[in-house]
Protein backbone atom coordinates (compact mmCIF):
# COMPACT_ATOMS: atom_id res chain seq x y z
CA UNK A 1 -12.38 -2.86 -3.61
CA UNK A 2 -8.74 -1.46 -1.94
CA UNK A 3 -7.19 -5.12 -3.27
CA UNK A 4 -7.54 -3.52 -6.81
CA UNK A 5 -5.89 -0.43 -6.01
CA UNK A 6 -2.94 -1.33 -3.55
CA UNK A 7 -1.09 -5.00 -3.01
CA UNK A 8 1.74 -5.98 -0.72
CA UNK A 9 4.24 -7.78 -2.49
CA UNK A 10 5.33 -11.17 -1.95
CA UNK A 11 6.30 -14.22 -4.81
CA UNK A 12 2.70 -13.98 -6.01
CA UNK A 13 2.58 -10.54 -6.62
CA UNK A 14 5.77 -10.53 -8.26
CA UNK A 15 4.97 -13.60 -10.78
CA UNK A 16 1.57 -11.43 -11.84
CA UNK A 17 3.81 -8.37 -12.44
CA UNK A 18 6.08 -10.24 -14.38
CA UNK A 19 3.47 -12.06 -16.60
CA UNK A 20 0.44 -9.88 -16.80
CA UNK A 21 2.06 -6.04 -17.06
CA UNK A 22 4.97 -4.50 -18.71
CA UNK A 23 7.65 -2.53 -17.30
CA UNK A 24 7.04 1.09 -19.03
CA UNK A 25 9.82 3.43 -17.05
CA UNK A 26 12.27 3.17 -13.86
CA UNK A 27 13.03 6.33 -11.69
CA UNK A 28 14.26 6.60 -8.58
CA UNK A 29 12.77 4.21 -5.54
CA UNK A 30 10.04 3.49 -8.23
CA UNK A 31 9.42 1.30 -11.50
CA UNK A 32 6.12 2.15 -14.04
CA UNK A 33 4.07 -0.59 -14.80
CA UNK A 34 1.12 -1.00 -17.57
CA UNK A 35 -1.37 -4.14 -17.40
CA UNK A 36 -1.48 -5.78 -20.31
CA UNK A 37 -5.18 -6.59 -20.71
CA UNK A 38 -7.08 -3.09 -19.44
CA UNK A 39 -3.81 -0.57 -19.90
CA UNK A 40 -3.89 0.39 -16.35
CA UNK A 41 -0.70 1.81 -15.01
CA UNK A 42 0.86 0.51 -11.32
CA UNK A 43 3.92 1.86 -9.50
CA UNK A 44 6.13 -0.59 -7.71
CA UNK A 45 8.30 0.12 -5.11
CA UNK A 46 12.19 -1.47 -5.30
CA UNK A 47 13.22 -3.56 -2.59
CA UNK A 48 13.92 -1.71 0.90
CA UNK A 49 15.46 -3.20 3.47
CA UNK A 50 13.06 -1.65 6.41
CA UNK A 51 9.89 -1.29 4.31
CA UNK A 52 7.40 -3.05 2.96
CA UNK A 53 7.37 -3.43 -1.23
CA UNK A 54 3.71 -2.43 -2.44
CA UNK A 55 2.44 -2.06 -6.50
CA UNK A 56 -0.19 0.40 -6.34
CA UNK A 57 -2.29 1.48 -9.18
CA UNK A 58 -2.35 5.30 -9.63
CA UNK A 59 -4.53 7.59 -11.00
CA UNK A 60 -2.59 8.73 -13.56
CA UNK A 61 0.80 8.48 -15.36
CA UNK A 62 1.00 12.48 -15.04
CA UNK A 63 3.93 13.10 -11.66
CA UNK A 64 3.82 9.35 -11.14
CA UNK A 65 6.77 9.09 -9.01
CA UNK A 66 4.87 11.82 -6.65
CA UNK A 67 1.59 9.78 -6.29
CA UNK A 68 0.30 9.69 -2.75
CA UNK A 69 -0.54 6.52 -1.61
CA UNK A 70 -0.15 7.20 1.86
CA UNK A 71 -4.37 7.06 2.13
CA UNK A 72 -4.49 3.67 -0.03
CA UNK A 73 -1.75 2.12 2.78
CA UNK A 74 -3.26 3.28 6.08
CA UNK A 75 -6.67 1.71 4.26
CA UNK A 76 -4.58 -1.64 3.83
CA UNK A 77 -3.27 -1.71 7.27
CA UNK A 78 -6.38 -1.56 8.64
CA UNK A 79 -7.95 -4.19 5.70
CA UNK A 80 -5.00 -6.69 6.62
CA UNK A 81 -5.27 -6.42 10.60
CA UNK A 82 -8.63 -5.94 11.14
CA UNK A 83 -10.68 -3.30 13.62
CA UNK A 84 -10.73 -4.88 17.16
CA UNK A 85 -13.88 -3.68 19.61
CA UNK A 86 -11.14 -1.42 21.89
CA UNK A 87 -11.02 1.85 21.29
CA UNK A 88 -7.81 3.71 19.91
CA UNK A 89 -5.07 4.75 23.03
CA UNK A 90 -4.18 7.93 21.25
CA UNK A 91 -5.10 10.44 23.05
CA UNK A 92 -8.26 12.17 22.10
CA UNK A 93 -8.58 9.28 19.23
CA UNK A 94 -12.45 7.70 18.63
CA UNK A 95 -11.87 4.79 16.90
CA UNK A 96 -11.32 1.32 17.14
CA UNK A 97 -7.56 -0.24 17.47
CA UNK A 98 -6.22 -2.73 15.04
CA UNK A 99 -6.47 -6.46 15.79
CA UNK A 100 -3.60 -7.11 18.49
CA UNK A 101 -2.89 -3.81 18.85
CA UNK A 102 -3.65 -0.72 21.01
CA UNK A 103 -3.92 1.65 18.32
CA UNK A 104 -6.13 2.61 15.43
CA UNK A 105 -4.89 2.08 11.77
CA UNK A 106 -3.84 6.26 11.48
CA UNK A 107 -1.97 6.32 14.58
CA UNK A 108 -0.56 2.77 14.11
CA UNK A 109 0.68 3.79 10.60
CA UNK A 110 1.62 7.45 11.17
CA UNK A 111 2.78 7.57 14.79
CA UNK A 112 4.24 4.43 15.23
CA UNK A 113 5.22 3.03 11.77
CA UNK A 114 3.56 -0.01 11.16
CA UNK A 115 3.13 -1.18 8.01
CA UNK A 116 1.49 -4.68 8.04
């Protein structure tokens, strides 16, 4: 399930950081979390003022601040908005567009820089 793997952050989120992981390491745009309960480690992202905060769980503490999660947000995207029944407007593109939009969740997220 992509809700265990990748979370947008809003007041919830941030209350379950606070009480149910603990801050292990800050570098750079990112902070290392570990859950309490199944030792699971979780990268935030600090605060930016044009992009969306996310806490995704990685895959390993090994290059953490280099994880690729570009895969796990596109997947999100298209979770949160939903697949209408029109096709994708990119040229050459099969698939379905987003909910209220023209465009499927790749092209939405990599062409035109959606995030939610």
């Amino acid at each position: 399930m992509l809700k265990e793997k990748i979370l947008y952050v809003d007041e919830i989120v941030l209350k379950r950081i606070e009480s149910n992981f603990e801050l292990i390491e800050k570098s750079g745009w990112y902070k290392l979390y570990q859950n309490k309960v199944d030792k699971s480690f979780w990268r935030l992202d600090e605060p930016e003022k044009y992009d969306l905060q996310m806490f995704v769980k990685l895959e390993s503490v090994e290059n953490w601040t280099d994880y690729n999660d570009q895969d796990l947000r596109i997947e999100l995207l298209k979770e949160h908005r939903g697949l209408s029944s029109e096709k994708c407007k990119w040229k050459d593109c099969s698939k379905k567009a987003l909910n209220n939009l023209v465009f499927c969740e790749f092209h939405a997220y990599k062409e035109m820089g959606i995030r939610r």
